[in-house]
Protein backbone atom coordinates (compact mmCIF):
# COMPACT_ATOMS: atom_id res chain seq x y z
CA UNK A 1 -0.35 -22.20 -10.18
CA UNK A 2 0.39 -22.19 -6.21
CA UNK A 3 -0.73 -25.51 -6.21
CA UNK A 4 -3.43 -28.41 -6.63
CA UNK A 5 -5.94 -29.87 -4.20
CA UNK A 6 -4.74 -34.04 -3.88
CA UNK A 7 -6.84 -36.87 -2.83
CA UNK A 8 -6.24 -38.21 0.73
CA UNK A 9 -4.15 -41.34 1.39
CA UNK A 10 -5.83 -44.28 1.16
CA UNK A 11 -3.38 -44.46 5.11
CA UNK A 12 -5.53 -43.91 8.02
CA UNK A 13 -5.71 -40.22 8.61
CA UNK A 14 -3.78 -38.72 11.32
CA UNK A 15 -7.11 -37.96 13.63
CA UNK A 16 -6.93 -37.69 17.72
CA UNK A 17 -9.92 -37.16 19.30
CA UNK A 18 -10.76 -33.55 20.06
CA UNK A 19 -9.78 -33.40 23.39
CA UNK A 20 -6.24 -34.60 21.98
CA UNK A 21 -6.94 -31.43 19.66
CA UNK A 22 -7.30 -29.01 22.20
CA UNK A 23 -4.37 -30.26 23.84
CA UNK A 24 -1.83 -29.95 21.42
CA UNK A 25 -3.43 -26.65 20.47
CA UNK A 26 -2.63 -25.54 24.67
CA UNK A 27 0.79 -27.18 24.78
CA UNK A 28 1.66 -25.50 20.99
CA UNK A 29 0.48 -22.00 22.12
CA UNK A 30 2.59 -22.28 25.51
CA UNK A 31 5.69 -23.86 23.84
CA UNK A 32 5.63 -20.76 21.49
CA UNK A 33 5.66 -18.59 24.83
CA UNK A 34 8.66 -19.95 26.23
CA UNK A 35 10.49 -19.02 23.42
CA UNK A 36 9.74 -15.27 24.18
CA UNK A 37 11.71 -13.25 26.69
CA UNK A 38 12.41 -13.00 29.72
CA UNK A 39 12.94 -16.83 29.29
CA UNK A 40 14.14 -16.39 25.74
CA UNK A 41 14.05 -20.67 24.47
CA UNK A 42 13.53 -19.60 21.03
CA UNK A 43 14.30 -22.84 20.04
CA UNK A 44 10.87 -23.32 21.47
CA UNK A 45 9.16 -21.39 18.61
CA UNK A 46 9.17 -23.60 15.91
CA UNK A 47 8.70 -26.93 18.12
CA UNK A 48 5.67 -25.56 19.52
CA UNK A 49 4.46 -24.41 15.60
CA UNK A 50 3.97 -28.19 15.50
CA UNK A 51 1.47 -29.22 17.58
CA UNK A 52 -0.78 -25.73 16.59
CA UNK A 53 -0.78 -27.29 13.14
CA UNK A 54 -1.06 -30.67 14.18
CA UNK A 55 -4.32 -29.91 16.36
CA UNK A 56 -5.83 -28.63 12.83
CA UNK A 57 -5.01 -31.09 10.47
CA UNK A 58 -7.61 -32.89 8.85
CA UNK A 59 -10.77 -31.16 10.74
CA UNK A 60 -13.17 -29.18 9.33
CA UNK A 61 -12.85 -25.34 8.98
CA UNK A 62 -15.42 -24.53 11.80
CA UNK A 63 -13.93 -26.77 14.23
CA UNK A 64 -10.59 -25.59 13.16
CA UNK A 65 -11.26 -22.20 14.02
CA UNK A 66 -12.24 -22.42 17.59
CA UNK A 67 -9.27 -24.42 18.16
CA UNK A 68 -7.22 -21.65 16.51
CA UNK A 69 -8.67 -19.71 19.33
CA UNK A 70 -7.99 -22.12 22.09
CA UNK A 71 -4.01 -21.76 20.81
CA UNK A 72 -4.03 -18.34 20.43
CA UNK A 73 -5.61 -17.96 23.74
CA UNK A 74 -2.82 -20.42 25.77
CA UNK A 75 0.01 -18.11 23.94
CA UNK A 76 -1.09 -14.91 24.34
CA UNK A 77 -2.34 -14.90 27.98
CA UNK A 78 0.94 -15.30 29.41
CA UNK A 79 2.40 -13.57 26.53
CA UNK A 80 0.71 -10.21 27.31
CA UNK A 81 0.84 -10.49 31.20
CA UNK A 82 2.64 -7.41 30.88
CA UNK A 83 -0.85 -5.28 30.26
CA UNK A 84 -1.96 -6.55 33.59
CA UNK A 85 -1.15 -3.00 35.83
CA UNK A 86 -3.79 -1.32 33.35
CA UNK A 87 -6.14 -3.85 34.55
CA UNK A 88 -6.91 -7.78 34.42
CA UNK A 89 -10.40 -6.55 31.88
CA UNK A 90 -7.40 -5.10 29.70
CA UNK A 91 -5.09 -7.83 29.83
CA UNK A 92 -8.34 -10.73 28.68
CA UNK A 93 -9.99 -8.17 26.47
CA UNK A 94 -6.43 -7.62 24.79
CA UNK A 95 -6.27 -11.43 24.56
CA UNK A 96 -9.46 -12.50 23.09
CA UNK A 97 -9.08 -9.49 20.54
CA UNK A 98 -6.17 -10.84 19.48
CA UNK A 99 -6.56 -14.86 19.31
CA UNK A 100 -9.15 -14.32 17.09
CA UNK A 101 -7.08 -13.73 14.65
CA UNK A 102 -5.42 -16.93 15.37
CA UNK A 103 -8.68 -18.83 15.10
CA UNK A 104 -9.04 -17.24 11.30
CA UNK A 105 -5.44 -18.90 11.10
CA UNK A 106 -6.36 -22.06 12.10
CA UNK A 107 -9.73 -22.08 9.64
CA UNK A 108 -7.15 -21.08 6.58
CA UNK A 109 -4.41 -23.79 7.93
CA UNK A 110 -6.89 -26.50 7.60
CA UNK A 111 -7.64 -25.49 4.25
CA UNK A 112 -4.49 -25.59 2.88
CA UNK A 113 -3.63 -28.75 5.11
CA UNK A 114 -5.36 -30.89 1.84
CA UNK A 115 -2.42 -29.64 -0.55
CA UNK A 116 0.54 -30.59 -1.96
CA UNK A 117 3.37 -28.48 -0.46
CA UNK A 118 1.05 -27.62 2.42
CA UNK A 119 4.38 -26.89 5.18
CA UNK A 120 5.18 -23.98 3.17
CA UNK A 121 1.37 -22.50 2.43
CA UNK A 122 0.98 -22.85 6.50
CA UNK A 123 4.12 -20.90 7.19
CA UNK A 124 3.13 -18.08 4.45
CA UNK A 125 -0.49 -18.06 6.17
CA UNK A 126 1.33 -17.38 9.59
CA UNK A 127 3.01 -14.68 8.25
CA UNK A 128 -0.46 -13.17 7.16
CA UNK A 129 -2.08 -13.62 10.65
CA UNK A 130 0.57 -11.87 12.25
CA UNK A 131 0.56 -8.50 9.57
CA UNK A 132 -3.18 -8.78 9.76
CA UNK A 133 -3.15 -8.64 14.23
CA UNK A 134 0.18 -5.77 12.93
CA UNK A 135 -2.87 -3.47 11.02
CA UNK A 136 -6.01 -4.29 12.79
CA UNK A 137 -8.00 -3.01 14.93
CA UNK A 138 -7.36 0.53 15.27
CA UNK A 139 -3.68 0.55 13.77
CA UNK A 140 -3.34 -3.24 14.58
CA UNK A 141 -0.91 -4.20 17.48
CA UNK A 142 2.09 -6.30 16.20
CA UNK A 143 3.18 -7.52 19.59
CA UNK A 144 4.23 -11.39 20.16
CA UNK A 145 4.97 -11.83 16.73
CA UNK A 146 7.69 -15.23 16.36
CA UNK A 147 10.29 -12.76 15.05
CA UNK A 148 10.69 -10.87 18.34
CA UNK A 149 11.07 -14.65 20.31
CA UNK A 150 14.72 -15.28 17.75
CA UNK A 151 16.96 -12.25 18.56
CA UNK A 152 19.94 -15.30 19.75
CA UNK A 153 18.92 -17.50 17.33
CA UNK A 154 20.00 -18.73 14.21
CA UNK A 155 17.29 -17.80 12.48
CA UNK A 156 18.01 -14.24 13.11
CA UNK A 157 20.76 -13.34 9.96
CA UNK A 158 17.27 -13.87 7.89
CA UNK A 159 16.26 -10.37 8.68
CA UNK A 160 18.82 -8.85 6.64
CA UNK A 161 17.74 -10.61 3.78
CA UNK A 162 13.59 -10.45 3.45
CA UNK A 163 12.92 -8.14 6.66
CA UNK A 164 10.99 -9.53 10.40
CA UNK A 165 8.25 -11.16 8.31
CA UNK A 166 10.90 -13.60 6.88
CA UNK A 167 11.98 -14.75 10.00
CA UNK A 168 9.13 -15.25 10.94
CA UNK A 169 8.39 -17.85 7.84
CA UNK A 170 11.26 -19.04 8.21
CA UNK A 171 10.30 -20.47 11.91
CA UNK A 172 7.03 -21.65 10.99
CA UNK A 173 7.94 -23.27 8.32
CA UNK A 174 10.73 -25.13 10.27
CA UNK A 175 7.55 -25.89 12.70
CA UNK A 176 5.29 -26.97 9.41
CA UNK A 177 8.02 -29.29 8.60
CA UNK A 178 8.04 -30.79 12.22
CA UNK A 179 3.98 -31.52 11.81
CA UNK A 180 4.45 -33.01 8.40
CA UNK A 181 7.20 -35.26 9.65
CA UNK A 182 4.85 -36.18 12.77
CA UNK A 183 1.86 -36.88 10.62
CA UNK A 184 4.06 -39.36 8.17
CA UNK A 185 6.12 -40.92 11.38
CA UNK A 186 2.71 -41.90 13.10
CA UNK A 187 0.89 -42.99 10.23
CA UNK A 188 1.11 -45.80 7.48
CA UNK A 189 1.89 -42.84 5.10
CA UNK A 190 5.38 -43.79 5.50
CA UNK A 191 7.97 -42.56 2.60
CA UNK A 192 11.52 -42.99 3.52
CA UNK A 193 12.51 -40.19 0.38
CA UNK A 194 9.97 -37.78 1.80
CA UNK A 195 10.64 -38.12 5.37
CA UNK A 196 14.53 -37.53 4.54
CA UNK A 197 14.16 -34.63 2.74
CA UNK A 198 11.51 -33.44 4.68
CA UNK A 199 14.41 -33.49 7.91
CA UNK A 200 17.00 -32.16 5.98
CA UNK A 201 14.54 -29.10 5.44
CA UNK A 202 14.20 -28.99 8.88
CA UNK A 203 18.10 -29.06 9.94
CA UNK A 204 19.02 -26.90 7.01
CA UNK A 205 16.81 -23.87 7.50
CA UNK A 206 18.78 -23.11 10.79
CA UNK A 207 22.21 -24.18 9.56
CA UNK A 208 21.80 -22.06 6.37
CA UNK A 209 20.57 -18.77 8.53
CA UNK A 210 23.74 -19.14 10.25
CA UNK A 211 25.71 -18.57 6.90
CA UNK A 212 23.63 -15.47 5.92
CA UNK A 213 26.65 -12.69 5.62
CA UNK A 214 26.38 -9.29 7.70
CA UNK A 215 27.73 -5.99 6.40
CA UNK A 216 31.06 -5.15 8.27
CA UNK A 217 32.39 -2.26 10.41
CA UNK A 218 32.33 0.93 8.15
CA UNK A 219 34.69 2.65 10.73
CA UNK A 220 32.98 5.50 11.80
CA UNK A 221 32.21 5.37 15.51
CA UNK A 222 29.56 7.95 17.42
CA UNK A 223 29.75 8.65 21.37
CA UNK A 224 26.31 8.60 23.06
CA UNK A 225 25.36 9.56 26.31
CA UNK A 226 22.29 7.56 27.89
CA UNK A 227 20.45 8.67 30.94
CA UNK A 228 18.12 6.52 32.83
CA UNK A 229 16.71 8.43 35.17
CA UNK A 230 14.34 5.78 36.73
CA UNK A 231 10.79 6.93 38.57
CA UNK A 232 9.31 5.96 41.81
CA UNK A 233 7.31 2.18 42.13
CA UNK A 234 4.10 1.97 40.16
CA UNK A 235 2.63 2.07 43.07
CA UNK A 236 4.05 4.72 45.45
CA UNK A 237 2.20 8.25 45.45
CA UNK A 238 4.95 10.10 43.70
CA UNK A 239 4.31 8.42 40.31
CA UNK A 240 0.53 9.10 40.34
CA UNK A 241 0.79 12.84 41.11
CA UNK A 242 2.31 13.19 44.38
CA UNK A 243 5.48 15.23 42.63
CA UNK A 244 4.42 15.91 39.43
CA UNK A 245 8.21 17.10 38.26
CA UNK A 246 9.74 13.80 39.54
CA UNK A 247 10.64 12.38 36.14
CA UNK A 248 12.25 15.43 34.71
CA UNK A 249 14.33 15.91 37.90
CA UNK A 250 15.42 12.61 37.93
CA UNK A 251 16.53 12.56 34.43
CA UNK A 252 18.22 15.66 34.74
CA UNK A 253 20.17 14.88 38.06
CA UNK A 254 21.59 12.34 36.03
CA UNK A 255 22.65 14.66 33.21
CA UNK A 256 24.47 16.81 35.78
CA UNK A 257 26.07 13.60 37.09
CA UNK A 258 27.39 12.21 33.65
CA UNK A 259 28.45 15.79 33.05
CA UNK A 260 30.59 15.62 36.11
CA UNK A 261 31.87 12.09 35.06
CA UNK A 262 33.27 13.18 32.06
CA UNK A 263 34.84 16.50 33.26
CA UNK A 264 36.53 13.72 35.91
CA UNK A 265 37.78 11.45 33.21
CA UNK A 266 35.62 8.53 34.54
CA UNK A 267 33.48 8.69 31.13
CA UNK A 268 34.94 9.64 27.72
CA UNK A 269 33.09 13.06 26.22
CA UNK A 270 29.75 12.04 24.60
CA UNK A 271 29.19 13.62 20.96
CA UNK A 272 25.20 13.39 21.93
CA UNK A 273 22.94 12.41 24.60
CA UNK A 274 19.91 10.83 24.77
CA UNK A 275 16.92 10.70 27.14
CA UNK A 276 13.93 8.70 27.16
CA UNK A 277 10.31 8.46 25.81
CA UNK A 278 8.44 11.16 28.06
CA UNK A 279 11.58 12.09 30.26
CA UNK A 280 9.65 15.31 30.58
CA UNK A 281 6.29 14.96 32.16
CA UNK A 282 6.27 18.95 31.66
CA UNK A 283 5.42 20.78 28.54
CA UNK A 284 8.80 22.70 28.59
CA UNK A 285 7.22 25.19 25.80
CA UNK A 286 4.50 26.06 28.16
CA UNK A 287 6.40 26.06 31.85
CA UNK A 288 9.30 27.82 32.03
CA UNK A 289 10.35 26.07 34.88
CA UNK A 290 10.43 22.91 33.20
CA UNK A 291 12.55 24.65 30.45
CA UNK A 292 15.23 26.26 33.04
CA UNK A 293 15.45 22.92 34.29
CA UNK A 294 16.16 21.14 30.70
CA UNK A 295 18.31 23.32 29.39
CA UNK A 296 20.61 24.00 32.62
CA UNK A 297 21.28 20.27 32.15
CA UNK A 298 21.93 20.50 28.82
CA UNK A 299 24.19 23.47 28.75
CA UNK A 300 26.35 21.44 31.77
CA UNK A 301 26.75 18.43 29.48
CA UNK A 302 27.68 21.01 26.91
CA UNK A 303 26.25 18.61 23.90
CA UNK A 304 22.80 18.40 21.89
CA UNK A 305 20.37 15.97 24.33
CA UNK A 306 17.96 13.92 22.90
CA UNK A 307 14.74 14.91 24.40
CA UNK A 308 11.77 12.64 25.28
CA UNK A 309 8.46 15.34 26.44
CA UNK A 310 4.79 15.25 25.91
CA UNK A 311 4.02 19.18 24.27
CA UNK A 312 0.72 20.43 24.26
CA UNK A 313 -0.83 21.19 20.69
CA UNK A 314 -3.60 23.90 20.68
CA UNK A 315 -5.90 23.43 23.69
CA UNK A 316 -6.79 19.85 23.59
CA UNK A 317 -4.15 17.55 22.26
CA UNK A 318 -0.72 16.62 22.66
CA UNK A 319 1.67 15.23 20.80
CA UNK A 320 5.02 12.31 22.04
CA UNK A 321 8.06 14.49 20.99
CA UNK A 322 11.68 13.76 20.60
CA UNK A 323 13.91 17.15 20.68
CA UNK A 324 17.07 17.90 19.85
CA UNK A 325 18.10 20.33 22.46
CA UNK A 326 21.13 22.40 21.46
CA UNK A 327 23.45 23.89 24.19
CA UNK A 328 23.37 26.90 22.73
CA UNK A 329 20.45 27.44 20.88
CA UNK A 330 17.99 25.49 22.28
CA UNK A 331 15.05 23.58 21.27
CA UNK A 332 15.19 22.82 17.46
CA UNK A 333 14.16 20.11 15.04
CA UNK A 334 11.99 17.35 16.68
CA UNK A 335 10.41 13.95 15.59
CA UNK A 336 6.42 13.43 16.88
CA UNK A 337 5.92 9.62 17.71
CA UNK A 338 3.83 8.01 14.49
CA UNK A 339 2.32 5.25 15.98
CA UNK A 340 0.27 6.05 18.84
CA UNK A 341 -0.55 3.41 22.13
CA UNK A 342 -4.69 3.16 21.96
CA UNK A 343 -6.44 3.87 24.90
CA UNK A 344 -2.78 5.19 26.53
CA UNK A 345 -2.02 8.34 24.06
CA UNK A 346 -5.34 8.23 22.48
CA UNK A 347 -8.90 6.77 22.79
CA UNK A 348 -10.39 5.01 19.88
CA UNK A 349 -14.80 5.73 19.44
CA UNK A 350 -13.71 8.17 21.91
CA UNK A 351 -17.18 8.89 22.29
CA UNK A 352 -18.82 5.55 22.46
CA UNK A 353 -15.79 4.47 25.15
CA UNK A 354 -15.69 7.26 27.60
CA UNK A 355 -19.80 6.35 27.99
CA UNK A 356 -18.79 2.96 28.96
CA UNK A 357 -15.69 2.92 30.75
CA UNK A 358 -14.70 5.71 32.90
CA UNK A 359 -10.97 4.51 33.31
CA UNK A 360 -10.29 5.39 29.69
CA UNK A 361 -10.39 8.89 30.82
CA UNK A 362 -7.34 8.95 32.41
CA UNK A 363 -5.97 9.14 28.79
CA UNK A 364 -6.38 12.81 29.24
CA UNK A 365 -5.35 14.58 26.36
CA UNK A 366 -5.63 12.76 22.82
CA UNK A 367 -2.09 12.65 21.34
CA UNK A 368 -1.86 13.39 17.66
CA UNK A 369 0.48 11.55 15.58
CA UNK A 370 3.61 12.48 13.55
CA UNK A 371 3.65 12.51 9.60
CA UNK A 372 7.38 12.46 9.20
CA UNK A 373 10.28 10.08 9.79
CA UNK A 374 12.72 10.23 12.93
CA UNK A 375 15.81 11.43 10.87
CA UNK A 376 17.04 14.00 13.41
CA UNK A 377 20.05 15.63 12.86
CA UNK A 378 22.97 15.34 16.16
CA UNK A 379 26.05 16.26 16.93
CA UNK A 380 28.04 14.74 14.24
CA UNK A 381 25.12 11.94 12.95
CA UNK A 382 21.69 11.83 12.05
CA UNK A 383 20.39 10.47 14.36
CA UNK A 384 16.78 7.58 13.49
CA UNK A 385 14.80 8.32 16.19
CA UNK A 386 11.52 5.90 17.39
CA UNK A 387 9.30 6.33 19.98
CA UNK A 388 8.95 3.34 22.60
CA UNK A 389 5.79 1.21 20.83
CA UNK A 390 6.79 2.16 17.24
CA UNK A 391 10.00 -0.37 17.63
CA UNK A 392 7.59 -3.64 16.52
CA UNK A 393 6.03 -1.59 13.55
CA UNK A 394 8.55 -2.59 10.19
CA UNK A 395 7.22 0.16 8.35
CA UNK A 396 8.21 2.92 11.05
CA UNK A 397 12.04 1.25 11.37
CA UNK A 398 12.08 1.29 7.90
CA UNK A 399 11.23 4.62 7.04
CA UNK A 400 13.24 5.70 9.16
CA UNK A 401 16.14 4.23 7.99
CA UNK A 402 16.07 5.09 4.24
CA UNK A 403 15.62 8.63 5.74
CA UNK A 404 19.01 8.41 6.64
CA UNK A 405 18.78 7.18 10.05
CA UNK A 406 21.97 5.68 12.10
CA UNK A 407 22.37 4.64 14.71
CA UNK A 408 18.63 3.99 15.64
CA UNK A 409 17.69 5.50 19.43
CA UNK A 410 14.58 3.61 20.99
CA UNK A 411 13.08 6.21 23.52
CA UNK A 412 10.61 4.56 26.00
CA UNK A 413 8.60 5.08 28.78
CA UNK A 414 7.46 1.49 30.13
CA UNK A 415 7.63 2.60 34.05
CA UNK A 416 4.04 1.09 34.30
CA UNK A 417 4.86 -2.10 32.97
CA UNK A 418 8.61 -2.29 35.30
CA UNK A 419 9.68 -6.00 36.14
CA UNK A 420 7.11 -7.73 33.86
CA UNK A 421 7.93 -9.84 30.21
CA UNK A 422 7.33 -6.53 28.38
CA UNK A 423 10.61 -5.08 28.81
CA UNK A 424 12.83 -7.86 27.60
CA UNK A 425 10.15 -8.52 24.81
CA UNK A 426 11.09 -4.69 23.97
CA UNK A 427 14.91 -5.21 23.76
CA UNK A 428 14.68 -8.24 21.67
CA UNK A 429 12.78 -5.62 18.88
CA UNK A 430 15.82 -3.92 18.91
CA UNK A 431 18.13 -6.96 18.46
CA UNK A 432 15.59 -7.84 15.37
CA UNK A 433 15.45 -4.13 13.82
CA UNK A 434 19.63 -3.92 14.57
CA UNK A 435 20.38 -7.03 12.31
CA UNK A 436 17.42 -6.11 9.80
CA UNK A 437 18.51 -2.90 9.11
CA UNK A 438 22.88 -2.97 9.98
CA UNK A 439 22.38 -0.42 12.58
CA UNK A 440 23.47 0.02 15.80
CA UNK A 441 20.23 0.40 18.34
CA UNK A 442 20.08 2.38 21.51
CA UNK A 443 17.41 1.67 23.80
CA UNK A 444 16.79 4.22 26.20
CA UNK A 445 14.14 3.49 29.22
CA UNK A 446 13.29 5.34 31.88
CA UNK A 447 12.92 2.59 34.60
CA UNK A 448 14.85 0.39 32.25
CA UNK A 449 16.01 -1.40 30.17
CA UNK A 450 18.68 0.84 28.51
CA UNK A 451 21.29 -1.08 26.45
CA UNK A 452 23.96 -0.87 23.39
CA UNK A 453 23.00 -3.08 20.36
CA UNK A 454 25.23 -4.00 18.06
CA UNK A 455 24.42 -4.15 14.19
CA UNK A 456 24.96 -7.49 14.89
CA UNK A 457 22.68 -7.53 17.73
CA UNK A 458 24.31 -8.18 20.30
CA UNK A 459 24.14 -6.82 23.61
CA UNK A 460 27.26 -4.64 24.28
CA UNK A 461 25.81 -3.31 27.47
CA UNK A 462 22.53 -2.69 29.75
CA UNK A 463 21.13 -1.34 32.76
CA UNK A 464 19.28 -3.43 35.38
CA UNK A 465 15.31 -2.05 35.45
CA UNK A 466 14.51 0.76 38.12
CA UNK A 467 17.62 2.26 39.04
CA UNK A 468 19.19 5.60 37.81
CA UNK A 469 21.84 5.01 35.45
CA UNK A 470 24.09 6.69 32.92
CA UNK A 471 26.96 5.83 30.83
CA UNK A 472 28.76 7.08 27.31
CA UNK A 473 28.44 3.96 24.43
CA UNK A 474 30.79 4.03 21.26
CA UNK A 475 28.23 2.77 18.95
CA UNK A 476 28.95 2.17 15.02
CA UNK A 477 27.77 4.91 12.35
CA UNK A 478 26.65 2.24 9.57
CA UNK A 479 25.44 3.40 5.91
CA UNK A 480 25.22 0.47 3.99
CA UNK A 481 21.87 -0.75 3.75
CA UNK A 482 20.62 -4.64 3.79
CA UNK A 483 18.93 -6.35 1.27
CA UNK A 484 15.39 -6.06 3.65
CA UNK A 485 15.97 -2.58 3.70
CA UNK A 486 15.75 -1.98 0.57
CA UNK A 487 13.28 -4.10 -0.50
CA UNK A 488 10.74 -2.92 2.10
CA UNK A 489 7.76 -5.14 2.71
CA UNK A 490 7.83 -6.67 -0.69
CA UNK A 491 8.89 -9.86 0.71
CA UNK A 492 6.40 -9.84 3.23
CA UNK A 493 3.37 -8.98 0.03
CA UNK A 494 4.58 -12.32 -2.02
CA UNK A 495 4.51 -14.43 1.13
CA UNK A 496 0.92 -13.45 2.21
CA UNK A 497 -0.65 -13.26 -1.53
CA UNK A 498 1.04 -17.43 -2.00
CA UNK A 499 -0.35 -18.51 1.63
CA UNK A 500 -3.80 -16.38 1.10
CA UNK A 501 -4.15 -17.67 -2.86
CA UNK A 502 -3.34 -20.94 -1.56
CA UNK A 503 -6.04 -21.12 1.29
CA UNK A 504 -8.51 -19.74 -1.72
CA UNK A 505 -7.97 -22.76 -4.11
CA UNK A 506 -8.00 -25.31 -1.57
CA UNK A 507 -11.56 -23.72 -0.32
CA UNK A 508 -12.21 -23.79 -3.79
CA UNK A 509 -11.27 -27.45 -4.24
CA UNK A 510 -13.23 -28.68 -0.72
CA UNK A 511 -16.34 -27.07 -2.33
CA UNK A 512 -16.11 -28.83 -5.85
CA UNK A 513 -15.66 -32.11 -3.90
CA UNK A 514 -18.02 -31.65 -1.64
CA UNK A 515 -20.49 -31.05 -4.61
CA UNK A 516 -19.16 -34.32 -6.55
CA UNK A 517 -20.20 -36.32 -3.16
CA UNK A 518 -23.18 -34.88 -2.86
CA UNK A 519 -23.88 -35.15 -6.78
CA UNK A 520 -23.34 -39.07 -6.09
């Protein structure tokens, strides 16, 4: 059995008034923000895990879930400032959308709040709310989850073991283990063995991620060439229209000028190069212009480039491909972007929304997604290629992987979202899927940021956001595969079936004793 419903302590029940509630559940929910980048505290995380328990514990499921909201709400408003260029209706839509899924936490935390054991139920039911907000709606949106907030922490070796998700436990549970320390510190439930071991568990889960071994250097080594082409402001006219070849210029003026670098000595040959997510703005299949312009820059760099375009398929859809453009033969195999941005590459009740909002037209085209993973053949490597959004999705890194992918290449296009938290919170992905998976990640932007992860994940190098930049990285080839790799999202099925059985028995239990009192 998971575990057994147990009477309350005869102690006076830790119980604020609700105000007090809604408080802790507002300074939980921004604690938890801080730990994200730009600011990057990610000690933060499991400190502010406390008080969003704490501001459930020992209320009823109904009030519970409002106040799930309420935390969900103070996190993810700041959290996802970066969708505020689409529009402020966007950004609070996005918001509420997703905080309800943090109310259902809340109602399942209180639950399982009346159990033995309870820390470790609440930390599996976080990882549930957080693959649930991953799936749903319309392909789910797994932004903001507490593994992207660790990528310098010492939490963050426990992604080579159990995968993203496990971190992710791994931090709540530390936070659990703060609220059930709290709730015996400021009650008379006071048990000197339980509040020992109970800090221990909090001091050790750090200390022991720390320890967690990393694969080594293999010593194979790969030159890549990134280009950062950059794009006019957001909001000058060239962007929106006013040039409509801007992007691909700039991305291949900067080809020509790494290309002259290295015939000077001032960059060592690259084996590959890589562009960005939509570094073409031009179907070069369908302008020839577009094409020349491509493959002039590839033929003066004189090795296979990494394409990022949009290509038309039939008459109305498109589809995000990455190319391998050959020097000499051209256009060849290409990987189509899997996981698609809703409402930017494709419009969800298309039908139903266009009636409503006449903004969601400006999707244009509906983008059709790929099938297949990014294993793309290079140079010398194969190359795992994902596609900007795709980077928080475990199941895309994954498969891409085991395909045979290394080092991974991150192509984005995040020039409408320059100089907000979503870039940073975009890098720190890679530092996750790097260590996760023992591959070196290169994240190429095309306003920024670009960088060099290590399998380590660090950062060996990156550019500053909206300037044109290019450079040649030695980045490790790595085959040996992690423990999370292998294993997939089985880790991430146990924790969610323990949390979810748990939250069933205790509903189970509430019910029988609700019938006993009522029975009296």
């Amino acid at each position: 059995m998971l575990a057994t419903a147990t009477p309350r302590s005869t102690a006076p029940a830790f119980a604020p008034p609700v105000w007090a509630r809604a408080g802790l559940a507002v300074a939980g929910g921004l604690l938890i923000f801080l730990a994200f980048p730009p600011l990057g505290w990610w000690f933060c995380a499991p400190i502010g895990v406390a008080p969003v328990v704490l501001s459930v514990y020992g209320v009823r499921p109904r009030r519970a879930l409002w106040i799930g909201f309420v935390a969900g709400l103070a996190f993810l408003l700041p959290a996802m400032a970066w969708v505020r260029p689409i529009g402020d209706d966007a950004w609070v839509a996005l918001v509420v959308i997703e905080s309800a899924f943090w109310a259902a936490q809340g109602l399942l935390v209180s639950l399982v709040l009346r159990m033995r054991l309870w820390p470790l139920w609440a930390a599996c039911l976080w990882v549930l709310q957080e693959w649930a907000r991953s799936t749903f709606p319309m392909g789910g949106f797994p932004w903001a989850r507490l593994v992207f907030s660790q990528g310098t922490a010492p939490y963050l070796k426990y992604a080579s073991l159990f995968g993203a998700p496990f971190v992710t436990f791994t931090v709540a549970l530390t936070g659990c283990l703060l609220a059930y320390l709290a709730v015996h510190l400021f009650t008379r439930d006071y048990r000197e063995r339980v509040v020992a071991l109970t800090a221990a568990g909090v001091v050790a889960l750090p200390v022991v991620g720390m320890l967690v071994p990393l694969h080594g250097d293999e010593g194979k080594t790969v030159n890549i060439g990134v280009i950062q082409g950059s794009v006019p402001r957001s909001d000058q006219l060239g962007f929106h229209g006013g040039e409509p070849a801007v992007v691909l210029k700039n991305h291949a003026e900067e080809t020509h000028r790494l290309a002259e670098a290295v015939r000077a000595g001032r960059q060592p040959k690259p084996d590959l190069v890589v562009w960005p997510e939509n570094s073409t703005d031009i179907d070069p299949f369908r302008d020839p212009a577009a094409y020349a312009v491509i493959d002039a820059a590839v033929k003066d760099v004189g090795v296979p480039v990494l394409v990022g375009a949009v290509v038309a398929i039939g008459d109305d859809s498109r589809a995000t491909r990455s190319i391998v453009w050959d020097p000499v033969t051209g256009p060849g195999a290409f990987y189509d972007k899997q996981k698609l941005v809703p409402f930017g590459e494709f419009t969800p009740y298309k039908d139903l929304v266009l009636s409503l909002f006449e903004r969601a037209a400006l999707v244009g085209r509906q983008s059709i997604p790929g099938t297949k993973p990014g294993d793309l053949k290079a140079g010398p490597v194969t190359l795992g290629a994902i596609s900007c959004y795709e980077v928080a999705f475990d199941t895309v890194v994954n498969g891409t992987v085991r395909a045979g992918g290394s080092p991974l290449v991150v192509q984005t296009n995040n020039a409408t979202y320059e100089l907000s938290n979503l870039p940073p919170q975009q890098l720190a992905m890679s530092r996750i899927r790097a260590v996760e998976h023992n591959r070196a990640v290169i994240p190429v932007a095309t306003t920024g940021i670009s960088a060099h992860v290590a399998p380590d994940g660090r950062i060996l190098w990156e550019t500053p956001e909206l300037v044109a930049a290019s450079t040649v990285v030695t980045a490790q080839v790595r085959t040996r595969d992690t423990v999370a790799t292998r294993v997939g999202v089985l880790p991430e099925i146990i924790l969610m079936v323990a949390g979810s059985g748990a939250a069933v028995i205790a509903a189970v239990a509430a019910r029988r004793s609700r019938r006993d009192f009522e029975g009296h």
